[in-house]
Protein backbone atom coordinates (compact mmCIF):
# COMPACT_ATOMS: atom_id res chain seq x y z
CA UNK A 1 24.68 67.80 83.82
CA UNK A 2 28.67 67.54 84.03
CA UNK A 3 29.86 64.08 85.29
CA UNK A 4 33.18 64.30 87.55
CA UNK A 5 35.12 61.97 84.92
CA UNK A 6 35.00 64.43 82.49
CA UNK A 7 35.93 67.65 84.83
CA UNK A 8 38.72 65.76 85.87
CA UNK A 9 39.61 63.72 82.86
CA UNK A 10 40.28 60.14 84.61
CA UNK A 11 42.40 61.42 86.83
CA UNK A 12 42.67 58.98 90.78
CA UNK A 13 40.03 61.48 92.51
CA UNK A 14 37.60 60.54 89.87
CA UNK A 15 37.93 56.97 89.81
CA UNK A 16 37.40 57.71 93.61
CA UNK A 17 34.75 59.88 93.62
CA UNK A 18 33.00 57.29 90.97
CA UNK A 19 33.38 54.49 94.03
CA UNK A 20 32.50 56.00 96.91
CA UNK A 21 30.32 59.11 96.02
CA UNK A 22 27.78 58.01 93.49
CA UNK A 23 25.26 60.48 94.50
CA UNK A 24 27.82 62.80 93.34
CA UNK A 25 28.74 62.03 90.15
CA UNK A 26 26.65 64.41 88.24
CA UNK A 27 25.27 67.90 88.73
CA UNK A 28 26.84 71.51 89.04
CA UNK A 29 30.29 72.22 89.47
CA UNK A 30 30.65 75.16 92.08
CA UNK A 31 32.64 78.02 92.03
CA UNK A 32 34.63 77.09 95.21
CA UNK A 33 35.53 73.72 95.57
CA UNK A 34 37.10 71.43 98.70
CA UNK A 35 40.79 71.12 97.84
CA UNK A 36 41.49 67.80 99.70
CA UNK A 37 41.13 64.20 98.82
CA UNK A 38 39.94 61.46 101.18
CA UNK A 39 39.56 57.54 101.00
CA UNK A 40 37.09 56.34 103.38
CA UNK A 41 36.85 52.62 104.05
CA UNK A 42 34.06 51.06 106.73
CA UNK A 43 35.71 48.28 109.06
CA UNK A 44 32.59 47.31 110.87
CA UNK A 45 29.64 46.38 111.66
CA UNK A 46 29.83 45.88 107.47
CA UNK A 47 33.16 45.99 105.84
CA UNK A 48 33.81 47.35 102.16
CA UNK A 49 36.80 47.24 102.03
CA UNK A 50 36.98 43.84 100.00
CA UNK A 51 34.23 45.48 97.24
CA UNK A 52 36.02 48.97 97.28
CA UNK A 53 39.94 47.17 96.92
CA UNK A 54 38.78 45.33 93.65
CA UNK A 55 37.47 48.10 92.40
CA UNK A 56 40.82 49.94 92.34
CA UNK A 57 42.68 46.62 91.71
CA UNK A 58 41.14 44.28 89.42
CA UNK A 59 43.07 41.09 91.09
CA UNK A 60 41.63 41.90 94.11
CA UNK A 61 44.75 42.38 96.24
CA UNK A 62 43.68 40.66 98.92
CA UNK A 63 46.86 41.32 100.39
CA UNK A 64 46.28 44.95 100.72
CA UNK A 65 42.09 44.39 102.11
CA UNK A 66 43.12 41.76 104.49
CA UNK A 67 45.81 44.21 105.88
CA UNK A 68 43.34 46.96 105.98
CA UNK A 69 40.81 44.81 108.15
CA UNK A 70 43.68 43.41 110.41
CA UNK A 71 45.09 47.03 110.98
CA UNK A 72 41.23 48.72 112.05
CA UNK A 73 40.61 45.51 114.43
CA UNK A 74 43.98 46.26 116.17
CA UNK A 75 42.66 49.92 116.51
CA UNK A 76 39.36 48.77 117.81
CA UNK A 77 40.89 46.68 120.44
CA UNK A 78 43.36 49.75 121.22
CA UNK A 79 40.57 51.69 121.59
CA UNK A 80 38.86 49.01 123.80
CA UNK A 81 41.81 48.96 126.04
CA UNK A 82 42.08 52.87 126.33
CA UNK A 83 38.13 52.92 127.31
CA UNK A 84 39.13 50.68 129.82
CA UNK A 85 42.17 52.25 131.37
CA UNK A 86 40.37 55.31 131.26
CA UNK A 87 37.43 53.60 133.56
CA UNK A 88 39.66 52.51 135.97
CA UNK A 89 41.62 55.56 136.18
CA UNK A 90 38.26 57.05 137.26
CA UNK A 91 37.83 54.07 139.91
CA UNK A 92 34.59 52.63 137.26
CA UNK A 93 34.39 49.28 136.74
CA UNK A 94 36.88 47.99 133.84
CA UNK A 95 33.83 47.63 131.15
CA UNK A 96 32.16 50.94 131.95
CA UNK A 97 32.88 52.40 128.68
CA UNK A 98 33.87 49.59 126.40
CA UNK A 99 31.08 47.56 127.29
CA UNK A 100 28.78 49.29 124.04
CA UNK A 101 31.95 48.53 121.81
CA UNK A 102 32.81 45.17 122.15
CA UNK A 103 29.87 43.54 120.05
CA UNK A 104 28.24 46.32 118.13
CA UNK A 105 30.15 48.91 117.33
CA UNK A 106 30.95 51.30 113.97
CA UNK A 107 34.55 51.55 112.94
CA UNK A 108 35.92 53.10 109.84
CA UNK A 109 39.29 54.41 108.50
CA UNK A 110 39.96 57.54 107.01
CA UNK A 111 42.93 59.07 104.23
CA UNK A 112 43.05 62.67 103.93
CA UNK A 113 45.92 64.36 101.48
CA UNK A 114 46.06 67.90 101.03
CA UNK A 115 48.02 68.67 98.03
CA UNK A 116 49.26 72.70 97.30
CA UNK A 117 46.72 74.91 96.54
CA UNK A 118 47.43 76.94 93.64
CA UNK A 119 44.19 79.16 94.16
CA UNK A 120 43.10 79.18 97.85
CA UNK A 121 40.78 81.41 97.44
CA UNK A 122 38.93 79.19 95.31
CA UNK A 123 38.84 76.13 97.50
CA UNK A 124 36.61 75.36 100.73
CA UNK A 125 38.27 74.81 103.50
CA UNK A 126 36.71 72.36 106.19
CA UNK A 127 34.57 74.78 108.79
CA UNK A 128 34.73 74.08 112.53
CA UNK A 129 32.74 71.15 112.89
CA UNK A 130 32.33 68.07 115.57
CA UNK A 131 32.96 64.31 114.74
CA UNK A 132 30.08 62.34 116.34
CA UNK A 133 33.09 59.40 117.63
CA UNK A 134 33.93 57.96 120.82
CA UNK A 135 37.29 57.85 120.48
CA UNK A 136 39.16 58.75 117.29
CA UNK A 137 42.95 57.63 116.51
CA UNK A 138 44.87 60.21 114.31
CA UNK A 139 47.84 59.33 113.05
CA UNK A 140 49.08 62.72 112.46
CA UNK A 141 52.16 63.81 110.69
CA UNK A 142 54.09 67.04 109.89
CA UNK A 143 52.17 68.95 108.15
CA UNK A 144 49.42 69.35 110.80
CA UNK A 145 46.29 68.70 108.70
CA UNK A 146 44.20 67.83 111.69
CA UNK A 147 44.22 71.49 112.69
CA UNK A 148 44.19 73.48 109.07
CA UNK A 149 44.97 77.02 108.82
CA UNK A 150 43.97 79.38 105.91
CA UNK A 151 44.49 82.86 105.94
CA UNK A 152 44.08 85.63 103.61
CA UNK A 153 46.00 88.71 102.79
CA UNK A 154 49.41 86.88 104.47
């Protein structure tokens, strides 16, 4: 078995990869590989974003978790208010929608950074796939990620 630190000789992904994907840690390296990196943190029902921070930052830097959990309430109440606007633009009652996210509900927040690929044809891109979410909030910027693109041959 090859463990990820040593592939990737302590580099960040590693460290990450050591924190959030244990089940991945060992095994076979394949010969095409996803050429992204990702930091996933759960807001709710069960936050680990406290356990994951002090992991990365042995202080804790409580700063940075509690700014983490204020930023993905505002988005769930965002989202609350556009399940709601979207009701009543459909002449619903207000709380058709949000009702089944205002107590229990599943939020999380995602980082994705695509960095050059210096072999594309070695990497994995992500397939067409479906997110199982009610309502997702990209924050998207230039480089259009949310739609990628790979081509071969030019």
């Amino acid at each position: 078995m090859v463990s990820v630190h040593k592939v990737t000789s302590g580099s960040t992904s590693a460290l990450l990869a050591s924190i959030m994907l244990p089940h991945l840690r060992h095994g076979f390296i394949p010969t095409r590989v996803p050429w992204s990196e990702t930091f996933t943190l759960q807001i709710a029902p069960t936050s680990n974003v406290v356990p994951i921070v002090k992991k990365l930052w042995p202080d804790g830097n409580s700063e940075l978790s509690s700014t983490i959990m204020d930023y993905g309430n505002e988005l769930h109440c965002l989202g609350v208010k556009i399940l709601e606007l979207l009701a009543e633009s459909l002449d619903l009652d207000q709380d058709f929608f949000s009702k089944n996210f205002k107590s229990k509900h599943s939020a999380g927040m995602r980082m994705n950074f695509y960095p050059p690929c210096p072999q594309p044809s070695m990497a994995l891109g992500l397939g067409a796939h479906a997110d199982p979410n009610c309502l997702k909030m990209l924050d998207q910027d230039d480089v259009g990620a949310s739609r990628p693109k790979r081509t071969t041959n030019g």
